[in-house]
C-alpha atoms as a PDB file:
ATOM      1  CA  UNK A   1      63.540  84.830 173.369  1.00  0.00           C
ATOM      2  CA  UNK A   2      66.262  84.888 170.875  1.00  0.00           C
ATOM      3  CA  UNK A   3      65.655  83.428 167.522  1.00  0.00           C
ATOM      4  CA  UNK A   4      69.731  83.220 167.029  1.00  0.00           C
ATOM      5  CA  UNK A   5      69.524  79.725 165.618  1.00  0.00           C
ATOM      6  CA  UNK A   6      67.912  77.764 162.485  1.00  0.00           C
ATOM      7  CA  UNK A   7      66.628  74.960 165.050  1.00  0.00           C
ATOM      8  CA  UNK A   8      65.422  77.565 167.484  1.00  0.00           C
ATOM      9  CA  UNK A   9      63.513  79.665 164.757  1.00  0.00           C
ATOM     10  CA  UNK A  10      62.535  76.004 163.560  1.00  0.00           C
ATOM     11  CA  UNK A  11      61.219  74.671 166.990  1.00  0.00           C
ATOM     12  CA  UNK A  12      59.875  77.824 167.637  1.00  0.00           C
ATOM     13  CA  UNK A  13      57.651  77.741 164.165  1.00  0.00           C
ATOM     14  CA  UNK A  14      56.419  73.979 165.962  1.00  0.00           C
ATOM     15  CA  UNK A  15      55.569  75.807 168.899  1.00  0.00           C
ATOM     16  CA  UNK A  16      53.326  78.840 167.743  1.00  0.00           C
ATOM     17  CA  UNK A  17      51.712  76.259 164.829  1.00  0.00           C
ATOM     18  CA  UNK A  18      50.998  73.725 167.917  1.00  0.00           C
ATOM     19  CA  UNK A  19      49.390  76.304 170.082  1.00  0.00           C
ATOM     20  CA  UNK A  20      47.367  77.651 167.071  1.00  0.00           C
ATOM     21  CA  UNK A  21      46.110  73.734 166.624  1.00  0.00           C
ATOM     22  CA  UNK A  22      45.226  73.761 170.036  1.00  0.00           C
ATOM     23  CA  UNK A  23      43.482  76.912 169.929  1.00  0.00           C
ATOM     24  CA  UNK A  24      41.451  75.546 166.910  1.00  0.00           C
ATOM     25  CA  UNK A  25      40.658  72.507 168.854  1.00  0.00           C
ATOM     26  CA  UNK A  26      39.068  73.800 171.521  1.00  0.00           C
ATOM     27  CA  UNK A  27      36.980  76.123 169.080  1.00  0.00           C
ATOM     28  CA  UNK A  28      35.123  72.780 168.221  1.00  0.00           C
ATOM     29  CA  UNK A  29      33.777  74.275 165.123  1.00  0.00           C
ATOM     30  CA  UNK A  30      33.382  72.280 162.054  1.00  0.00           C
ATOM     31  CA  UNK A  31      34.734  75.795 159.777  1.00  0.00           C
ATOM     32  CA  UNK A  32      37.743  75.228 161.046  1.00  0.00           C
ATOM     33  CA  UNK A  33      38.438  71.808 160.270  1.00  0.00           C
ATOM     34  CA  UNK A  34      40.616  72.198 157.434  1.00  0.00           C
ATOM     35  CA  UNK A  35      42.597  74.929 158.884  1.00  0.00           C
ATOM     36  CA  UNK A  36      43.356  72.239 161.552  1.00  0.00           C
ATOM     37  CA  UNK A  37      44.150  69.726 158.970  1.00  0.00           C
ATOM     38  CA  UNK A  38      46.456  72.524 157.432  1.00  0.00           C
ATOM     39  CA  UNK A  39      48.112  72.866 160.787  1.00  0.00           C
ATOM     40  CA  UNK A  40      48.898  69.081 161.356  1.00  0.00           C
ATOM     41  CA  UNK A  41      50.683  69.092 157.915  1.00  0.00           C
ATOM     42  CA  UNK A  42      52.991  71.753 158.514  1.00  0.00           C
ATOM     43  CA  UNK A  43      53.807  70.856 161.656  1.00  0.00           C
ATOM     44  CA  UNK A  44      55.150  67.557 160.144  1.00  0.00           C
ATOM     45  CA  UNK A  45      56.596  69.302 157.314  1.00  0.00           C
ATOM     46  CA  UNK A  46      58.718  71.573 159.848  1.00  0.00           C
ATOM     47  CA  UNK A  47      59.604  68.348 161.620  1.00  0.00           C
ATOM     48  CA  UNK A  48      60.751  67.175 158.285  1.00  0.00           C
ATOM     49  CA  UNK A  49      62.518  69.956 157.153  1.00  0.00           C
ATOM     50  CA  UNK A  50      64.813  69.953 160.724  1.00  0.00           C
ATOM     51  CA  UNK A  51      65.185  66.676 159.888  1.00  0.00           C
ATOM     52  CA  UNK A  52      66.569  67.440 156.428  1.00  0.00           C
ATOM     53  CA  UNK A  53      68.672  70.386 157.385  1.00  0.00           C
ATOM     54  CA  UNK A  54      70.703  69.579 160.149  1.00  0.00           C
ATOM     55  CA  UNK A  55      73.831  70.519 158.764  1.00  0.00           C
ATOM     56  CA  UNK A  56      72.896  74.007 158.204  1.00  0.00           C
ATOM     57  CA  UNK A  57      71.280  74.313 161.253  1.00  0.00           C
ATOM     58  CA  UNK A  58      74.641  74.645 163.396  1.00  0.00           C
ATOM     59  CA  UNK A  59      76.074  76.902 160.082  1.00  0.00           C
ATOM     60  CA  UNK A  60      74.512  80.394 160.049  1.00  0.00           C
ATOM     61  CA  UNK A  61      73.777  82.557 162.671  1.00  0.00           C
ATOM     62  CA  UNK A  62      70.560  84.456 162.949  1.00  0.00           C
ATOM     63  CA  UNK A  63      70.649  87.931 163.859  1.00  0.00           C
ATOM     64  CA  UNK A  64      68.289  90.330 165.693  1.00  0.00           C
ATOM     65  CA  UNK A  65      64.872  88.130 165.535  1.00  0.00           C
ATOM     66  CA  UNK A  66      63.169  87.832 168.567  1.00  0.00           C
ATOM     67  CA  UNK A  67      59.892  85.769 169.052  1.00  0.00           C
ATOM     68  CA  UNK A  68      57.916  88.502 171.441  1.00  0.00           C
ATOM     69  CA  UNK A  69      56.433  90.077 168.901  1.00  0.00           C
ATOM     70  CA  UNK A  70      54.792  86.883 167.426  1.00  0.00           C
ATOM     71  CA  UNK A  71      53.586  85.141 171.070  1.00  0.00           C
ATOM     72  CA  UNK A  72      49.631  84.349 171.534  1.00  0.00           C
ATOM     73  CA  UNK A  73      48.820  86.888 174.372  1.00  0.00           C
ATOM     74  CA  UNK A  74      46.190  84.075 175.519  1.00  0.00           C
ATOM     75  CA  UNK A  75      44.263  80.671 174.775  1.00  0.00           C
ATOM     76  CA  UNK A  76      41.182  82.972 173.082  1.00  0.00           C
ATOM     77  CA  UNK A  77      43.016  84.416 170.897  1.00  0.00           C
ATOM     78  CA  UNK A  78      40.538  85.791 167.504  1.00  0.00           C
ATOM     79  CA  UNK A  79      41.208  83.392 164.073  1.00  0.00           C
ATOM     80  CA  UNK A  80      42.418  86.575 162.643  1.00  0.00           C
ATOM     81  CA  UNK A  81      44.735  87.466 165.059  1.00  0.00           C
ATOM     82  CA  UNK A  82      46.247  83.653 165.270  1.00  0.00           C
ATOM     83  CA  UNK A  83      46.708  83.905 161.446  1.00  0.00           C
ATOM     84  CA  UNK A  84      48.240  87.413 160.720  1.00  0.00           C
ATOM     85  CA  UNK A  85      50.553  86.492 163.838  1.00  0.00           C
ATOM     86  CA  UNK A  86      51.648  83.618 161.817  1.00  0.00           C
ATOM     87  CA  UNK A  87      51.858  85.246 158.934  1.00  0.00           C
ATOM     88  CA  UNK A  88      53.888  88.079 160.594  1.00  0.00           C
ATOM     89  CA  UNK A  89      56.265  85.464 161.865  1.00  0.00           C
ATOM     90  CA  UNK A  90      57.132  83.639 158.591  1.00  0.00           C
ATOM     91  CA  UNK A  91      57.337  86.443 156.669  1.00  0.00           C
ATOM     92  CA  UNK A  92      60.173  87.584 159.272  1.00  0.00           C
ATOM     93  CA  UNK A  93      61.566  84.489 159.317  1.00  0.00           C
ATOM     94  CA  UNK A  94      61.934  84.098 155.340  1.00  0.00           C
ATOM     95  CA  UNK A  95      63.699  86.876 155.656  1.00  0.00           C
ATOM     96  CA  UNK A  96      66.262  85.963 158.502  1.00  0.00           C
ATOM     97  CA  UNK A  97      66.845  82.372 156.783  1.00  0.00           C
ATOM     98  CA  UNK A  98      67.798  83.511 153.284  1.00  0.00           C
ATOM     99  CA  UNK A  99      70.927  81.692 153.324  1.00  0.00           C
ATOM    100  CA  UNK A 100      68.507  78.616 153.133  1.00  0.00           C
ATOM    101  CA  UNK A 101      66.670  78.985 149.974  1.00  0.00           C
ATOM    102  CA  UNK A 102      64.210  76.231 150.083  1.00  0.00           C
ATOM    103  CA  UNK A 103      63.137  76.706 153.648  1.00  0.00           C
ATOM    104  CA  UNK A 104      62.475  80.592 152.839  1.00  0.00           C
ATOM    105  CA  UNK A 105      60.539  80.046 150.314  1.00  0.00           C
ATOM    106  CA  UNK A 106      58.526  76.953 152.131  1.00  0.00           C
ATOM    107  CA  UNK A 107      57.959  80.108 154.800  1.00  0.00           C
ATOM    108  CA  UNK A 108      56.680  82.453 151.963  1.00  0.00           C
ATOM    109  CA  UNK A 109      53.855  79.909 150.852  1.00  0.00           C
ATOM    110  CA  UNK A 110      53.100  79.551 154.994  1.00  0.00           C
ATOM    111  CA  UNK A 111      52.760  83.254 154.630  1.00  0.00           C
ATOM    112  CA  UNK A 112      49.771  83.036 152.049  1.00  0.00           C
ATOM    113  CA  UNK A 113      48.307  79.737 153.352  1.00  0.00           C
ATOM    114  CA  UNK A 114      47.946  81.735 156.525  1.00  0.00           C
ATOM    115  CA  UNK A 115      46.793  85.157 155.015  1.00  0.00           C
ATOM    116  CA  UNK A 116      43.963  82.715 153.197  1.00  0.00           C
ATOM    117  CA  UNK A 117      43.001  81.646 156.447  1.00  0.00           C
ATOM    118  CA  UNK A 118      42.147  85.147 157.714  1.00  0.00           C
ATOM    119  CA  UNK A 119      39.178  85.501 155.442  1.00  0.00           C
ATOM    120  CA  UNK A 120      37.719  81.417 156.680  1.00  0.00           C
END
């Protein structure tokens, strides 16, 4: 899929954050419990931040960012994996949304909050 869009990169940062949760869920191990509560806050503070930026949203184009690269391949995916994928795709993404300062740099601490999360 095309990331062409600050929404669709935004919805699509819900959407691979969500899954993750899910995947932590059904770990059922108490280790991970505050990576899951880490999870349920940034997924409202994405929410959030749409909410706050819907003007730029329509604004700036996005180009050549594609989400294959940063899809689960399935539901067992490794903690590692899961958390250098995310990290992969926020670094990218701070990147592609320069022209949005604050967001950028709320990616770049997602990077290290997920890079921390490699060595739970």
């Amino acid at each position: 899929m095309e990331l062409g869009t600050f929404s669709i990169v935004m919805r699509f940062a819900i959407d691979l954050e969500t899954k993750a949760l899910e995947i932590y869920n059904n770990k059922e191990n108490e280790e991970y419990e505050n990576i899951i509560i880490q999870y349920k806050k940034r997924i409202k503070r994405l929410n959030r931040l749409i909410r706050e930026n819907t003007t730029e949203m329509i604004l700036e184009p996005i180009d050549d960012f594609k989400s294959d690269p940063f899809e689960f391949q399935d539901d067992s995916t490794d903690v590692k994996v899961i958390e250098d994928l995310l990290a992969s795709f926020y670094n990218e993404a701070a990147i592609k949304i320069q022209f949005m300062d604050e967001v950028a740099e709320i990616f770049e601490d997602f990077v290290e909050i997920h890079k921390k999360n490699i060595n739970t």
